[in-house]
Protein backbone atom coordinates (compact mmCIF):
# COMPACT_ATOMS: atom_id res chain seq x y z
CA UNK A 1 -36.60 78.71 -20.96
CA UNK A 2 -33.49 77.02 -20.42
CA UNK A 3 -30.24 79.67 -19.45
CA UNK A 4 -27.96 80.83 -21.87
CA UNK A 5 -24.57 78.00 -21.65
CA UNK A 6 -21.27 80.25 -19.88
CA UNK A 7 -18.81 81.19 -22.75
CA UNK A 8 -15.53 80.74 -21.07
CA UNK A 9 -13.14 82.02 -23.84
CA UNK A 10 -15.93 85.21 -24.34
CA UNK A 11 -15.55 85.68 -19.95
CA UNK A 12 -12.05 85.14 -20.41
CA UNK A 13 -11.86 88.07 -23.27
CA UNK A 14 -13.88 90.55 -21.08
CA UNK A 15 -11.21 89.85 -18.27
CA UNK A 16 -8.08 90.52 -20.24
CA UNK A 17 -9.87 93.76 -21.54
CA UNK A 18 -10.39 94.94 -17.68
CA UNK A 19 -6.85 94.24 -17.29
CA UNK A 20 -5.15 95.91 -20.47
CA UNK A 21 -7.59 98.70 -19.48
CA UNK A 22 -6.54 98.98 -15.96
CA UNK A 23 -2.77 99.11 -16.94
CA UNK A 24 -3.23 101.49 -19.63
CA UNK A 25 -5.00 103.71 -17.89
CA UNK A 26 -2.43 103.80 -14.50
CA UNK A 27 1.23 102.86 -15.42
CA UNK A 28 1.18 101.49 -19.62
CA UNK A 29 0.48 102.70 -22.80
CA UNK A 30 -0.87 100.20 -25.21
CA UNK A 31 0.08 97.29 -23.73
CA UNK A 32 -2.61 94.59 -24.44
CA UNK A 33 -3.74 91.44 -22.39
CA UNK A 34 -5.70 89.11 -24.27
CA UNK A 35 -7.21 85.18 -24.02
CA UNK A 36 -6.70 81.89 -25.34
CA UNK A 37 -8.88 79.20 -24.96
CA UNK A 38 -6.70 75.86 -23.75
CA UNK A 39 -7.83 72.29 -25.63
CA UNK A 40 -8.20 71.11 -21.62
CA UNK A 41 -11.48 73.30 -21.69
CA UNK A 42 -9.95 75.95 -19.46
CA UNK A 43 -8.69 79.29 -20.75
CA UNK A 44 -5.60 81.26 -19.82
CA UNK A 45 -5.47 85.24 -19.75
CA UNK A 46 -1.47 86.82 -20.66
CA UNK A 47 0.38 88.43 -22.43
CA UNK A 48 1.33 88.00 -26.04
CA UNK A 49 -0.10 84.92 -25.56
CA UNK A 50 -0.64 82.37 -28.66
CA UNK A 51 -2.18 78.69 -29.21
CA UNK A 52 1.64 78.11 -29.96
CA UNK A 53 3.55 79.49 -27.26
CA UNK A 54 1.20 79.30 -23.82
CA UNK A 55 4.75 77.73 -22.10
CA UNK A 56 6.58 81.05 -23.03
CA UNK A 57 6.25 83.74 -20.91
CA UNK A 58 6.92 87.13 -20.90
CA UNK A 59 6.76 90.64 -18.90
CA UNK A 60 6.14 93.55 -20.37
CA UNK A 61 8.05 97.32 -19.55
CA UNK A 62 6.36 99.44 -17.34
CA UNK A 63 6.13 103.15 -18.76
CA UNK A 64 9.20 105.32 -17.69
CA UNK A 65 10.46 103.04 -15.72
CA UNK A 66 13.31 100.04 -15.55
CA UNK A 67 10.72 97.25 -13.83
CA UNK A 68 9.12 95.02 -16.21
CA UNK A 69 5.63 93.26 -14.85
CA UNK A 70 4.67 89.59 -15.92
CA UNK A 71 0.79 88.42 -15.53
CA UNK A 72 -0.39 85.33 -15.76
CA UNK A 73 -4.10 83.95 -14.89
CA UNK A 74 -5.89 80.26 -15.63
CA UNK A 75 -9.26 80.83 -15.48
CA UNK A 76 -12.34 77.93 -15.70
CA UNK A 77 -16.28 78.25 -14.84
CA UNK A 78 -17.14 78.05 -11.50
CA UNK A 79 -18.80 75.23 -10.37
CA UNK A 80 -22.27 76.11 -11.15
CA UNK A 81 -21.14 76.93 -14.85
CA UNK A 82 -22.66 80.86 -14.11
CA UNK A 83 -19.45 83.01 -13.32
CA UNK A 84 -15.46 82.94 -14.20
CA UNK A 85 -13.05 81.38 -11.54
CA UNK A 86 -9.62 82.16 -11.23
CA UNK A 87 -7.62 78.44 -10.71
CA UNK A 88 -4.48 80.18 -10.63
CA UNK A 89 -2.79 83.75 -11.01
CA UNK A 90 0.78 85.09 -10.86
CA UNK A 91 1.82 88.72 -10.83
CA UNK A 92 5.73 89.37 -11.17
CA UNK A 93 8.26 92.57 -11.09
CA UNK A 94 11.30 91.65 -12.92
CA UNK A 95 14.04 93.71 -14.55
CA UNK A 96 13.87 91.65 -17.65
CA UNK A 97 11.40 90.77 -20.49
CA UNK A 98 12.18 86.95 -20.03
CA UNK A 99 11.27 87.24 -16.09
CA UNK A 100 14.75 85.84 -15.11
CA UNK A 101 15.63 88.48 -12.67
CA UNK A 102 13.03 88.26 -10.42
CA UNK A 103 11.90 91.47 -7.35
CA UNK A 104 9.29 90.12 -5.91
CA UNK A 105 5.53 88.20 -7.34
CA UNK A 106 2.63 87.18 -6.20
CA UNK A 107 1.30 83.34 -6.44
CA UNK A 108 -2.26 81.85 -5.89
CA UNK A 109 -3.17 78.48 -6.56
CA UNK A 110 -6.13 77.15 -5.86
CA UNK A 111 -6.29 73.74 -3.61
CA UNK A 112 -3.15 74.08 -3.40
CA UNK A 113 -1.70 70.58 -2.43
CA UNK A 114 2.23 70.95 -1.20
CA UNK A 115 1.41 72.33 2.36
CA UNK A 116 1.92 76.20 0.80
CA UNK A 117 -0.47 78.71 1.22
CA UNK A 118 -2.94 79.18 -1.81
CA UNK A 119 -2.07 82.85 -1.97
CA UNK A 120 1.43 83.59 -1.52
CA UNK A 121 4.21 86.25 -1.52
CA UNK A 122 7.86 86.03 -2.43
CA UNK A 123 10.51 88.46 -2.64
CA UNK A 124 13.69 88.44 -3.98
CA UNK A 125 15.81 89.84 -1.17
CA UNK A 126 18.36 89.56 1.42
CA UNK A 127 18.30 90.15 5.23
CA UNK A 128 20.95 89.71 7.76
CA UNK A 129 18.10 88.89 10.30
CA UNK A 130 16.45 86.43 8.81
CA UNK A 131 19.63 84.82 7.08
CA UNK A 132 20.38 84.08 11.30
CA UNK A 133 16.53 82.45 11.57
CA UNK A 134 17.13 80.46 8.58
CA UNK A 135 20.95 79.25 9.42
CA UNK A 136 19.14 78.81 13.03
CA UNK A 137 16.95 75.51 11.27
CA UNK A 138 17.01 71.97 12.13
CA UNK A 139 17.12 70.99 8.67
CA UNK A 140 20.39 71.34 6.34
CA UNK A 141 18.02 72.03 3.59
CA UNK A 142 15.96 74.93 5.34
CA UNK A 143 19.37 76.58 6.40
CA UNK A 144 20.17 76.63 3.10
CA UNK A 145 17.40 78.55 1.93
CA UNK A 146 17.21 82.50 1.44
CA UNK A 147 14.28 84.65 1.86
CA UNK A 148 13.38 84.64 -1.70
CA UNK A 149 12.13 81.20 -1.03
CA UNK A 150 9.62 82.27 1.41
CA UNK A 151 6.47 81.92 1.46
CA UNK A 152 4.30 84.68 2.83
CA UNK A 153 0.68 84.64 3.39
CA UNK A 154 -1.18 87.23 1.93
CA UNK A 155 -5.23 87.07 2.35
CA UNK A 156 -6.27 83.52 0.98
CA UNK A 157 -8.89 82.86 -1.87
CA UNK A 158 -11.28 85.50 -1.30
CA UNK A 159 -8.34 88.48 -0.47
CA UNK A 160 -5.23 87.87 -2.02
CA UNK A 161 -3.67 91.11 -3.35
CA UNK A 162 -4.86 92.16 -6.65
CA UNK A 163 -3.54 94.19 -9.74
CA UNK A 164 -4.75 97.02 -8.19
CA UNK A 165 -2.40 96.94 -5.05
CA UNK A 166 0.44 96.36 -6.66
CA UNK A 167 0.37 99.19 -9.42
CA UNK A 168 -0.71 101.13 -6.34
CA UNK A 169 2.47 99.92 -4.63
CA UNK A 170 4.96 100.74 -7.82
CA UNK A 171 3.06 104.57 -7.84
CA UNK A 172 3.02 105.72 -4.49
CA UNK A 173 6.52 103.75 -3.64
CA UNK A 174 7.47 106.17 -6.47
CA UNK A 175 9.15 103.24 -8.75
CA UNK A 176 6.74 103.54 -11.92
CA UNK A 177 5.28 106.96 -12.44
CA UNK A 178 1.84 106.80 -13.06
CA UNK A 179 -0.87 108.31 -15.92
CA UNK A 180 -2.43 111.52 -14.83
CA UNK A 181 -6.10 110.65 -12.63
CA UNK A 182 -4.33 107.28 -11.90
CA UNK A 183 -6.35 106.73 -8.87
CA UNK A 184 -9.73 107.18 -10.54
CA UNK A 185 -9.40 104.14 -12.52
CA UNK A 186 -7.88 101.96 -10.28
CA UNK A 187 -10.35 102.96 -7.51
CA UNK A 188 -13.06 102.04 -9.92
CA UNK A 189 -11.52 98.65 -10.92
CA UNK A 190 -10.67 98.09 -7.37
CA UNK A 191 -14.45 98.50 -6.23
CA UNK A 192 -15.22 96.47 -9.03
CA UNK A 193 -13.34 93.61 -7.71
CA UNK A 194 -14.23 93.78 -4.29
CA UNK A 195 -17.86 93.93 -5.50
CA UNK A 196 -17.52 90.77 -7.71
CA UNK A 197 -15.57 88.69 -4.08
CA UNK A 198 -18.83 89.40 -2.15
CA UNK A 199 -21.33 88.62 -4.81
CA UNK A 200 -18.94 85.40 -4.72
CA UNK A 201 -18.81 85.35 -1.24
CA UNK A 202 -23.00 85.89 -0.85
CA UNK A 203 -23.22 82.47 -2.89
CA UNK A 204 -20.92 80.59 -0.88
CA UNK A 205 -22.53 81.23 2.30
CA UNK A 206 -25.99 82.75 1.70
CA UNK A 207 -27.36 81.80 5.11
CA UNK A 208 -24.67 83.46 6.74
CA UNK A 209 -25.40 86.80 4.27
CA UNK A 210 -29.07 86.41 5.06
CA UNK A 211 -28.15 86.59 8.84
CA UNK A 212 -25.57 89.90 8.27
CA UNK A 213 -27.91 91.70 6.08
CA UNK A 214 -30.99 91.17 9.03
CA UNK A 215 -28.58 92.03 12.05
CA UNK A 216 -27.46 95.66 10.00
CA UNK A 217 -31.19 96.12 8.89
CA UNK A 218 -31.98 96.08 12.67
């Protein structure tokens, strides 16, 4: 009997429920991600997203607090046609709904092809320290740059930072107050993740699993 065909936008649904969920349940109220499905056969995962206005985008207030937090996520099958892959993902703290004043976000792309790492940091600050590395640069153009333009590492494909860490972050930094039994749900949701990177993990290199799960059964 043949397999049932992947439904991308129905994947894609289930995803932006997890993550209205999540946020509802550690630093929102009501605030509601949902799916669209894009005529390129891909789907994209926001908020207040439309088959009109996928270009717009917009952050949404954090409860009881001044910091607004965009999301953004373009999701595909995986190469098999079995499981939902993230192609690229952005998560942004901003003091505005249009996400022009930016605190920090959080980038992945992946293949990323300018020489950048596929999962990146970059905050919008200034430091007398590394304003005297950057002036210290060959290049005119590189001494003209600010740390906001940095591009910090953070954990590749398989552990980049997730939703989880950063409303973890905004809670114990004491800069969003979160929902009473906060850490239940995002201990759940962050299991849940890290369960779904190894299952993804397993596939990619199942001789290698094979090997680890022999060695700890010895």
């Amino acid at each position: 009997m043949p397999s049932k065909p992947f439904d991308l936008l129905a994947a894609a649904r289930d995803f932006a429920n997890t993550l209205s969920d999540l946020l509802n349940a550690t630093v929102c109220n009501g605030v509601r991600i949902n799916a669209i499905l894009l005529p390129s056969g891909g789907a994209v995962v926001g908020y207040r997203l439309t088959k009109t206005n996928l270009s717009t985008r917009k952050a949404f207030r954090l409860q009881r607090s001044c910091i607004f937090l965009g999301l953004s996520y373009s999701l595909r099958p995986d190469d098999e046609h079995r499981y939902l892959a993230v192609d690229q993902s952005f998560m942004g703290l901003f003091l505005d709904e249009p996400m022009e004043e930016t605190l920090l976000h959080f980038d992945y792309e992946r293949d990323k092809g300018d020489g950048y790492p596929e999962a990146h940091l970059q905050v919008a600050a200034e430091s007398p320290a590394w304003r005297t590395v950057l002036e210290a640069c060959d290049s005119a153009a590189d001494r003209k740059r600010s740390l906001e333009h940095l591009h910090l590492p953070v954990g590749g494909r398989r552990f980049r930072p997730t939703l989880e860490d950063l409303i973890e972050f905004l809670i114990t930094e004491r800069l969003v107050k979160g929902n009473e039994g906060w850490q239940k749900p995002l201990a759940a949701s962050r299991n849940q993740f890290q369960v779904n990177q190894m299952r993804a993990l397993i596939r990619r290199f199942p001789t290698e699993a094979a090997a680890a799960v022999r060695e700890f059964g010895a």
